[in-house]
C-alpha atoms as a PDB file:
ATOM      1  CA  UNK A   1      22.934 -97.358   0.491  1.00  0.00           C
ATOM      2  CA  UNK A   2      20.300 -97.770   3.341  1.00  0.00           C
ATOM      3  CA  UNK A   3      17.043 -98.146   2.975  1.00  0.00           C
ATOM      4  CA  UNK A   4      14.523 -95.781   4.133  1.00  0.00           C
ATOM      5  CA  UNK A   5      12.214 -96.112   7.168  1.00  0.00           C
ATOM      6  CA  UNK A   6       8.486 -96.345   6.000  1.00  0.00           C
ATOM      7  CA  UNK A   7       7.772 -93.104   8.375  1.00  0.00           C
ATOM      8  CA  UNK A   8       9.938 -91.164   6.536  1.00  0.00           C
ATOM      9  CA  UNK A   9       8.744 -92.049   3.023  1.00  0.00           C
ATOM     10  CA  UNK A  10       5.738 -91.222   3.899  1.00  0.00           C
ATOM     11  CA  UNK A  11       6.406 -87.895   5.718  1.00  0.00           C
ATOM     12  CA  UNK A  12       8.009 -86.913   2.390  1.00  0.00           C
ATOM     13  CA  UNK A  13       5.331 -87.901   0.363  1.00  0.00           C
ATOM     14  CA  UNK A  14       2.551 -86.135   2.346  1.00  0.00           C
ATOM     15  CA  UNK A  15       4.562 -82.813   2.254  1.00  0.00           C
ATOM     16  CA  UNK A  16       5.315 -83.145  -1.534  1.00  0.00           C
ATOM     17  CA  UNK A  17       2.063 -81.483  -2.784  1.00  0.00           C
ATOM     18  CA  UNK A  18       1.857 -78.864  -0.465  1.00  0.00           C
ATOM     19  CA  UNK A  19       5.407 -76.977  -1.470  1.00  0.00           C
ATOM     20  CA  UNK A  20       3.005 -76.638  -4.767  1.00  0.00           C
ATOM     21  CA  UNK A  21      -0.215 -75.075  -4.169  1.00  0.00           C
ATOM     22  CA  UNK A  22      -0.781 -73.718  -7.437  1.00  0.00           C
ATOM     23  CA  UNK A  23      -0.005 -73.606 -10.968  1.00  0.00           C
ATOM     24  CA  UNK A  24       2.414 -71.255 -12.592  1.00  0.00           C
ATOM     25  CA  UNK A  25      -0.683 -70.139 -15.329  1.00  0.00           C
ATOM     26  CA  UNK A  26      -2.238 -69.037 -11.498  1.00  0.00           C
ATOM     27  CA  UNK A  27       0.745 -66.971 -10.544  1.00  0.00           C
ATOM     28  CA  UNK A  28       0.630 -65.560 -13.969  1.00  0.00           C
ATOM     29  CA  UNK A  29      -3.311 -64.471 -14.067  1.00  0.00           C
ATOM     30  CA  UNK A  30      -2.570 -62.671 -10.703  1.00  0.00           C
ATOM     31  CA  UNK A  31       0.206 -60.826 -11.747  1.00  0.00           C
ATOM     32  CA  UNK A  32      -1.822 -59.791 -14.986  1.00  0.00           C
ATOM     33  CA  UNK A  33      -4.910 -59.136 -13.287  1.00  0.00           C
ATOM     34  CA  UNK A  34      -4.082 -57.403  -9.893  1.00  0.00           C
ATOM     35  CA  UNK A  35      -2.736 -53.628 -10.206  1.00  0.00           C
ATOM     36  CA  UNK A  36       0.658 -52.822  -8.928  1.00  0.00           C
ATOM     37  CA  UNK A  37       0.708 -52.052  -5.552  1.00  0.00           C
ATOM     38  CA  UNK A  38       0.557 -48.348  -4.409  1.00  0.00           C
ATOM     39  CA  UNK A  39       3.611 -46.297  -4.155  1.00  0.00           C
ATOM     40  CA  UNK A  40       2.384 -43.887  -1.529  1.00  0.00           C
ATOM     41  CA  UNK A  41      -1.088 -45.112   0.990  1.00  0.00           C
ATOM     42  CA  UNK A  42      -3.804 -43.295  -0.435  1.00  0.00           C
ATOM     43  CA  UNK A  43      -5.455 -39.902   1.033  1.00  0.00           C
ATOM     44  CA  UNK A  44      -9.055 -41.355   0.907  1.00  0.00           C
ATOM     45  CA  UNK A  45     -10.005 -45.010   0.474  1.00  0.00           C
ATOM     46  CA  UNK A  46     -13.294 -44.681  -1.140  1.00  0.00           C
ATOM     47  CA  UNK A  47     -12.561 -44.531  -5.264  1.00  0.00           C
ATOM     48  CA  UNK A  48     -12.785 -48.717  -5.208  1.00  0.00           C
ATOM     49  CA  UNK A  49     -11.396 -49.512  -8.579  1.00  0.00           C
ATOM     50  CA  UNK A  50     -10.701 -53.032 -10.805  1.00  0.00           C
ATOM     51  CA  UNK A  51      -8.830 -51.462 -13.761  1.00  0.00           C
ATOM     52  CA  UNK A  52      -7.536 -48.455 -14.897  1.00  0.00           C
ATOM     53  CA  UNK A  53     -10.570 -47.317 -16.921  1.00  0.00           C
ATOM     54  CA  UNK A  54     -12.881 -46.506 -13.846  1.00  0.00           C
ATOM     55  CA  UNK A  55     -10.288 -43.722 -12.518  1.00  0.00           C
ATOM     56  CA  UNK A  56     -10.182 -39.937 -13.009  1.00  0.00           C
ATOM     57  CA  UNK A  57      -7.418 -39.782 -15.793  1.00  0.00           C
ATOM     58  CA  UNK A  58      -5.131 -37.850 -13.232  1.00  0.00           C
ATOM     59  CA  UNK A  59      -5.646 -40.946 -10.908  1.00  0.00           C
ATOM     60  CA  UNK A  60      -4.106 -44.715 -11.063  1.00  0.00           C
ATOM     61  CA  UNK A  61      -5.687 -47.974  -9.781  1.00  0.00           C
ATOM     62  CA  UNK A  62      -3.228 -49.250  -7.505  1.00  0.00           C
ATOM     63  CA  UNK A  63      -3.697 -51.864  -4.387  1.00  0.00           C
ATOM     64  CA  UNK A  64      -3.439 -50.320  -1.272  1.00  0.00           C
ATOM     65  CA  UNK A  65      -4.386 -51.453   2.490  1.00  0.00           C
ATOM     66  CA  UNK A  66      -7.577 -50.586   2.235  1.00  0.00           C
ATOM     67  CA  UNK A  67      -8.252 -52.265  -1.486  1.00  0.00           C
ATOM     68  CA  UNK A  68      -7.720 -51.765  -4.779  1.00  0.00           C
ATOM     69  CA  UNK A  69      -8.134 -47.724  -5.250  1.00  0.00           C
ATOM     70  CA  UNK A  70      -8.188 -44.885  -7.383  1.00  0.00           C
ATOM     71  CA  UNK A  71      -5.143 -42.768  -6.076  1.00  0.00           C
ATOM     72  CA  UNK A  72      -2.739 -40.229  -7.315  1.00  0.00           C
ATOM     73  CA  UNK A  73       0.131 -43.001  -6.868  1.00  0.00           C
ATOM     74  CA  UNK A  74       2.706 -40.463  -6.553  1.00  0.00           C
ATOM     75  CA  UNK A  75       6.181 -41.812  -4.867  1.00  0.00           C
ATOM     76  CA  UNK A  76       6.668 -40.433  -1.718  1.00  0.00           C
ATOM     77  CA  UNK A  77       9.049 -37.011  -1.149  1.00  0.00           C
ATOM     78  CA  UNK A  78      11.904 -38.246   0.894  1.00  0.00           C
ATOM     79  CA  UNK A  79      13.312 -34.662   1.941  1.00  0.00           C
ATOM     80  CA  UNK A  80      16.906 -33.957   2.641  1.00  0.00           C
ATOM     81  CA  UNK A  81      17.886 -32.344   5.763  1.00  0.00           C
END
């Protein structure tokens, strides 16, 4: 076996930390925290929401371009021609 060349130890251990930034209870909070994204883009961006509760019950909090929103989340109509 040959050794290793000080530059390249190093180059490994500086790199090391960043492939992870945060912790998997991180990735978990956002999951549980953030609403799904949007299945359609919203008509009107202006019903800001950050859960379900402050929608119209015929609307969803969803994440869209323009922020998290009240929309009608309805999947898009793909017609058939």
């Amino acid at each position: 076996m040959t050794p290793v060349p000080p530059f390249q130890l190093l180059l490994v251990l500086s790199l090391a930390p960043q492939l992870v930034p945060a912790s998997p209870k991180q990735y978990f909070l956002k999951y549980v925290l953030e609403p799904p994204p949007c299945r359609s883009e919203p008509d009107i961006c202006d019903t800001f929401c950050t859960e379900q509760e402050e929608c119209s019950p015929n609307l969803q909090c969803c994440s869209a371009y323009c922020g998290i929103v009240c929309t009608s989340n309805q999947a898009p109509v793909v017609g058939v021609s």
